[in-house]
C-alpha atoms as a PDB file:
ATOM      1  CA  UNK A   1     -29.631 -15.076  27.177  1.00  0.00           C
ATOM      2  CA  UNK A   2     -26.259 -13.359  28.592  1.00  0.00           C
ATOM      3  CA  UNK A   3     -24.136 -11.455  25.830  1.00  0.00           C
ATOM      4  CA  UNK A   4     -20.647 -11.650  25.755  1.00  0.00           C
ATOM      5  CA  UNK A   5     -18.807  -8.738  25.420  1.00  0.00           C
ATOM      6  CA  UNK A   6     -17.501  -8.957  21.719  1.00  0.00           C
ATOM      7  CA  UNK A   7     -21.577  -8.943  20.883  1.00  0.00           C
ATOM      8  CA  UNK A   8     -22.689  -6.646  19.104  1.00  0.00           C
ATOM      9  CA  UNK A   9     -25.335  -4.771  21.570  1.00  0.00           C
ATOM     10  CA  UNK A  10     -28.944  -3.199  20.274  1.00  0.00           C
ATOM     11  CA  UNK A  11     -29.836  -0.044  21.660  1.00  0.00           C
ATOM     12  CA  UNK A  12     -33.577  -1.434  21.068  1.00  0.00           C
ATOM     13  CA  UNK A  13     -32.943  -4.673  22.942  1.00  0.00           C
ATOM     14  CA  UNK A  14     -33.139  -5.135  26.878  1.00  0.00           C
ATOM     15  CA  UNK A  15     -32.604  -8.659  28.499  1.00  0.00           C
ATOM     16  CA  UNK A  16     -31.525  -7.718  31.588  1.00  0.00           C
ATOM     17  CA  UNK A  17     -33.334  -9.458  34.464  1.00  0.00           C
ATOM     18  CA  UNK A  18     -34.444  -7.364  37.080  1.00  0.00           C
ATOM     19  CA  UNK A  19     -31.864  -6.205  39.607  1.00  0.00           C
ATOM     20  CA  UNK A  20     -29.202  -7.153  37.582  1.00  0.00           C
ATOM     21  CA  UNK A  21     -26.325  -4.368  36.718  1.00  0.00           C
ATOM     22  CA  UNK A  22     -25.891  -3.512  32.772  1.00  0.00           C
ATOM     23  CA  UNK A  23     -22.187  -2.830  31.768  1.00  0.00           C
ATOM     24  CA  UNK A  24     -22.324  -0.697  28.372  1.00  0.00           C
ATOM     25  CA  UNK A  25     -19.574  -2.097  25.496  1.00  0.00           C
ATOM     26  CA  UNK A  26     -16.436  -0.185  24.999  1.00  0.00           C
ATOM     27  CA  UNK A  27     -16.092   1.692  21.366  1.00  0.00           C
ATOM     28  CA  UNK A  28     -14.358  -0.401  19.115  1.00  0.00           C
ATOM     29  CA  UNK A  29     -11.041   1.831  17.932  1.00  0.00           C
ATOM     30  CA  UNK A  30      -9.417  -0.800  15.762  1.00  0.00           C
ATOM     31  CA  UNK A  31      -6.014   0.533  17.487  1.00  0.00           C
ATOM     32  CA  UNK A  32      -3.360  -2.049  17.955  1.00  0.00           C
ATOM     33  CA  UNK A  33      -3.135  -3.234  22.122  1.00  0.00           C
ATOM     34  CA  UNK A  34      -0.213  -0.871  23.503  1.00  0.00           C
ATOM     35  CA  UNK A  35       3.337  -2.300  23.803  1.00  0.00           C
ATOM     36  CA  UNK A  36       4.043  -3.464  27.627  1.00  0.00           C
ATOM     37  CA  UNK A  37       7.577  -3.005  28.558  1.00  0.00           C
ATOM     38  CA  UNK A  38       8.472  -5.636  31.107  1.00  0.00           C
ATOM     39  CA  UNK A  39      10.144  -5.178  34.553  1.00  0.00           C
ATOM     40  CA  UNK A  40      13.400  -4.474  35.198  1.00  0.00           C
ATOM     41  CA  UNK A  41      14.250  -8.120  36.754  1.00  0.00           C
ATOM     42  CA  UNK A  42      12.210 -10.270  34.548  1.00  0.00           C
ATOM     43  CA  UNK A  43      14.508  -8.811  31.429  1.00  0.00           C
ATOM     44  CA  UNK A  44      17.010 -11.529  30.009  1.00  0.00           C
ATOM     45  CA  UNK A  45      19.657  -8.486  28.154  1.00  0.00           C
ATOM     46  CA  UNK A  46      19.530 -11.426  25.345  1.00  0.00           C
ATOM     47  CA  UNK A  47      20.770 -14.500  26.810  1.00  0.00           C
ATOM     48  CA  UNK A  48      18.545 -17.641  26.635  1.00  0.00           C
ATOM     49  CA  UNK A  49      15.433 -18.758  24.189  1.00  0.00           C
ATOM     50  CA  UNK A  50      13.098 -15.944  25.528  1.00  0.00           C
ATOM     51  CA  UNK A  51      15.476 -12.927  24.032  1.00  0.00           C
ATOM     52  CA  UNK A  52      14.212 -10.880  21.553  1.00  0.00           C
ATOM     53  CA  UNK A  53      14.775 -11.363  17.594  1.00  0.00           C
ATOM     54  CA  UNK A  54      15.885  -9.554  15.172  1.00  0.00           C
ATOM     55  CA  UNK A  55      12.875  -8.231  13.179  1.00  0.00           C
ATOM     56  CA  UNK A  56      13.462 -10.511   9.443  1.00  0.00           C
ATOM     57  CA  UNK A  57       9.567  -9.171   7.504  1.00  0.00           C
ATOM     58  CA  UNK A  58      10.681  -7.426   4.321  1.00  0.00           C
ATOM     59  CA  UNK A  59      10.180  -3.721   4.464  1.00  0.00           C
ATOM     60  CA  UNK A  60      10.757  -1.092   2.465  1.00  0.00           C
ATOM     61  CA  UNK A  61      14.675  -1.655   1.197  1.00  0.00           C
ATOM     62  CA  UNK A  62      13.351  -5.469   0.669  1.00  0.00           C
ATOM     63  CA  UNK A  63      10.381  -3.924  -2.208  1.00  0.00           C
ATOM     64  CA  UNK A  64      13.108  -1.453  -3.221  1.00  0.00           C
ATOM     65  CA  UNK A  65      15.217  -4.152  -4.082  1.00  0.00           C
ATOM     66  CA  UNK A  66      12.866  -6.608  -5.744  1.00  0.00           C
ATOM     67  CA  UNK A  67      11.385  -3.347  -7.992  1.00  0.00           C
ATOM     68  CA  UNK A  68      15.118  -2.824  -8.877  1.00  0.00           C
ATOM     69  CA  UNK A  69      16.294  -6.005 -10.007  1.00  0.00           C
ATOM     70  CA  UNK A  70      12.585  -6.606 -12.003  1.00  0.00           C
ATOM     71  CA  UNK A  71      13.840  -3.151 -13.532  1.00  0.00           C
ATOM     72  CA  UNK A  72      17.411  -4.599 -14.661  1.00  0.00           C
ATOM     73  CA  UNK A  73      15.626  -7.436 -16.136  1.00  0.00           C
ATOM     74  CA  UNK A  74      12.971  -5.421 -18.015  1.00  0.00           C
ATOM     75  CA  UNK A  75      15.737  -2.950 -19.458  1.00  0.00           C
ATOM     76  CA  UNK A  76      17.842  -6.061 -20.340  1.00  0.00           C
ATOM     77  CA  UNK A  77      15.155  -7.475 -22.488  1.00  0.00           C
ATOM     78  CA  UNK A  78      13.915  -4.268 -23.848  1.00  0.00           C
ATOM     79  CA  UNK A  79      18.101  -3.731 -24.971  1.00  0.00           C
ATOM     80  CA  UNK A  80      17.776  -7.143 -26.633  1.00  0.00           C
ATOM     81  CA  UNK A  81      14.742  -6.125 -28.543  1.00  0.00           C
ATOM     82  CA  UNK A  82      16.285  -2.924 -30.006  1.00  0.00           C
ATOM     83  CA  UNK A  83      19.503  -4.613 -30.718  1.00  0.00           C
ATOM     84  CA  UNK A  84      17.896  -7.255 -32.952  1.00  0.00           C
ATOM     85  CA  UNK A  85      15.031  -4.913 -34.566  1.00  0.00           C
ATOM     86  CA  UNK A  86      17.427  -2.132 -36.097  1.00  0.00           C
ATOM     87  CA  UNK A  87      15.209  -2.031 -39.741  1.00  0.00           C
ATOM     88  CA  UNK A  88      14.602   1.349 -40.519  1.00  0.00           C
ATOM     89  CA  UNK A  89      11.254   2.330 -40.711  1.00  0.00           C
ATOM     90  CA  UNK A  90       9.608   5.932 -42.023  1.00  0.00           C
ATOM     91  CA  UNK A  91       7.904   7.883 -39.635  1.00  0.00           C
ATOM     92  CA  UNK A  92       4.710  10.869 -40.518  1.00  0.00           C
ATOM     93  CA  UNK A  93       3.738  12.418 -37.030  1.00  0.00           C
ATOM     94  CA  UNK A  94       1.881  15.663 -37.127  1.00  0.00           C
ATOM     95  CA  UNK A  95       3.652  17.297 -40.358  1.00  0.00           C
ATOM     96  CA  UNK A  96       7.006  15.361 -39.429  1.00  0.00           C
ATOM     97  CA  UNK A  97       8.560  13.072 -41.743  1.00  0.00           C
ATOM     98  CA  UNK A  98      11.669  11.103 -40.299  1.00  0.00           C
ATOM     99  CA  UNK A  99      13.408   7.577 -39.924  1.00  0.00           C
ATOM    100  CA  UNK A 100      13.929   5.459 -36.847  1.00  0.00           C
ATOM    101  CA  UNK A 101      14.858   2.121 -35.935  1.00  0.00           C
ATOM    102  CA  UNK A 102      11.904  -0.294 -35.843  1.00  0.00           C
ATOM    103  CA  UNK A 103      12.908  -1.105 -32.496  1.00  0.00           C
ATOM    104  CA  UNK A 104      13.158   2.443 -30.794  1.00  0.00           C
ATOM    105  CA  UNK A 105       9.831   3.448 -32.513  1.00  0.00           C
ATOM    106  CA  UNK A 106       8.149   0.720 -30.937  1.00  0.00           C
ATOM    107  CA  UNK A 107      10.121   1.541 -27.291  1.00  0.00           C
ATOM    108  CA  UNK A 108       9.050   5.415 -27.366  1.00  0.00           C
ATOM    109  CA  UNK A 109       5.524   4.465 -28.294  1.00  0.00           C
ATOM    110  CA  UNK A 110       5.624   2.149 -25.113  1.00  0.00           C
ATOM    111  CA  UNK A 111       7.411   5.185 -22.716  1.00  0.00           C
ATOM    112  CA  UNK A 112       4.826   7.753 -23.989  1.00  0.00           C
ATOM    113  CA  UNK A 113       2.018   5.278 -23.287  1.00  0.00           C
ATOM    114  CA  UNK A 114       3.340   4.825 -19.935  1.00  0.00           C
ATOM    115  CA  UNK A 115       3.793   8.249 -19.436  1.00  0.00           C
ATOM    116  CA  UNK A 116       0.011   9.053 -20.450  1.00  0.00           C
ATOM    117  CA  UNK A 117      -1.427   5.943 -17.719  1.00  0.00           C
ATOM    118  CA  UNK A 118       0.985   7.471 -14.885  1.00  0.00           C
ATOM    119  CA  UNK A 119      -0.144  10.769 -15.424  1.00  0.00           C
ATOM    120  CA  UNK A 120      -4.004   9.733 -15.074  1.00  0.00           C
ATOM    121  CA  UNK A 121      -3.111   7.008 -12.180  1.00  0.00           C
ATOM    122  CA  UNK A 122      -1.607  10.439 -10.765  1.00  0.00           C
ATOM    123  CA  UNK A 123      -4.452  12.213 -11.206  1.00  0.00           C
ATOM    124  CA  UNK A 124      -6.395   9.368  -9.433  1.00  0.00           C
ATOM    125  CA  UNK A 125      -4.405   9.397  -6.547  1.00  0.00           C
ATOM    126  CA  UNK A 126      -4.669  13.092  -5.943  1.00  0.00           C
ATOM    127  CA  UNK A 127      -8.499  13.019  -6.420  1.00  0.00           C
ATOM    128  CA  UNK A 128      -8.201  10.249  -3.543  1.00  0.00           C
ATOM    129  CA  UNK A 129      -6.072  12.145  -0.885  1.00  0.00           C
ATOM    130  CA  UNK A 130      -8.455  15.136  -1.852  1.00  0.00           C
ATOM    131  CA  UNK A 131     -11.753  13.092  -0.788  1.00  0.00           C
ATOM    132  CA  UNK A 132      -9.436  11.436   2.129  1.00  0.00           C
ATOM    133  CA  UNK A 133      -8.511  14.650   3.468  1.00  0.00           C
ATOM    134  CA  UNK A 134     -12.381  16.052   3.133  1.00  0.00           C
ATOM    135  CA  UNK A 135     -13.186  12.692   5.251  1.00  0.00           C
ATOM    136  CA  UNK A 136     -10.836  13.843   7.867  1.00  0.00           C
ATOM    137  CA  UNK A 137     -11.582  17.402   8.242  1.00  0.00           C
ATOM    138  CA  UNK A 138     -15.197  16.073   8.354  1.00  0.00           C
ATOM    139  CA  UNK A 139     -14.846  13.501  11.005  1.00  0.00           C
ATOM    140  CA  UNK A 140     -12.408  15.937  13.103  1.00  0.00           C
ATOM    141  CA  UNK A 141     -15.193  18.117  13.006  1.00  0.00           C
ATOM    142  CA  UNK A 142     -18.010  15.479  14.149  1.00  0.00           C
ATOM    143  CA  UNK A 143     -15.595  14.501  17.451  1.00  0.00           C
END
């Protein structure tokens, strides 16, 4: 049986028939196909249906965006639930006796337990690039 080129090909495996010429496959890069610039005449300089348009994925300013109006609407409710939780409440932390609004007690305990995931997500991502960067020098060194 012939194999097509996008087979996968056995190094064990031999059907050629005899006489016949065996092409190996190419190495598979996963790189994108380059970008072919066309001819000088065959350009339309954006008149007609085959002109170029305008690229309209989100990117980067379009997440920025979304992550800052999710934001204002976060802070807006968080403002609300300050405003109508104002009872005073008493505080012991680690020797320290004080007062605070129900509401900001309950906000600070939320920012410092943010604060403690971001700093281990932070760790995690540097332990990452470390092992991503030990892949590289690794593989640079194989080629």
């Amino acid at each position: 049986m012939p194999t097509r080129s996008h087979d996968p090909v056995e190094p064990s495996r031999t059907d050629s028939a005899p006489g016949s010429v065996e092409i190996a496959p190419l190495e598979d890069t996963h790189a994108a196909a380059p970008a072919t610039v066309p001819d000088e005449g065959s350009r339309d300089h954006g008149r007609g249906h085959d002109a170029e348009l305008p690229d309209v994925t989100a990117g980067k300013l379009g997440s920025a965006w979304i992550g800052l109006v999710l934001g204002a609407l976060v802070t807006i409710l968080l403002l609300i639930f300050v405003a109508q939780n104002t009872t005073s409440t008493d505080v012991r932390y680690l020797g320290l006796e004080f007062s605070l609004p129900l509401g900001v007690l309950i906000l600070f305990a939320a920012i410092a337990g943010a604060l403690i995931m971001a700093l281990f997500a932070g760790f995690r991502i540097l332990q990452l690039r470390m092992r991503a960067r030990k892949a590289r020098k690794i593989n640079a060194r194989q080629h």
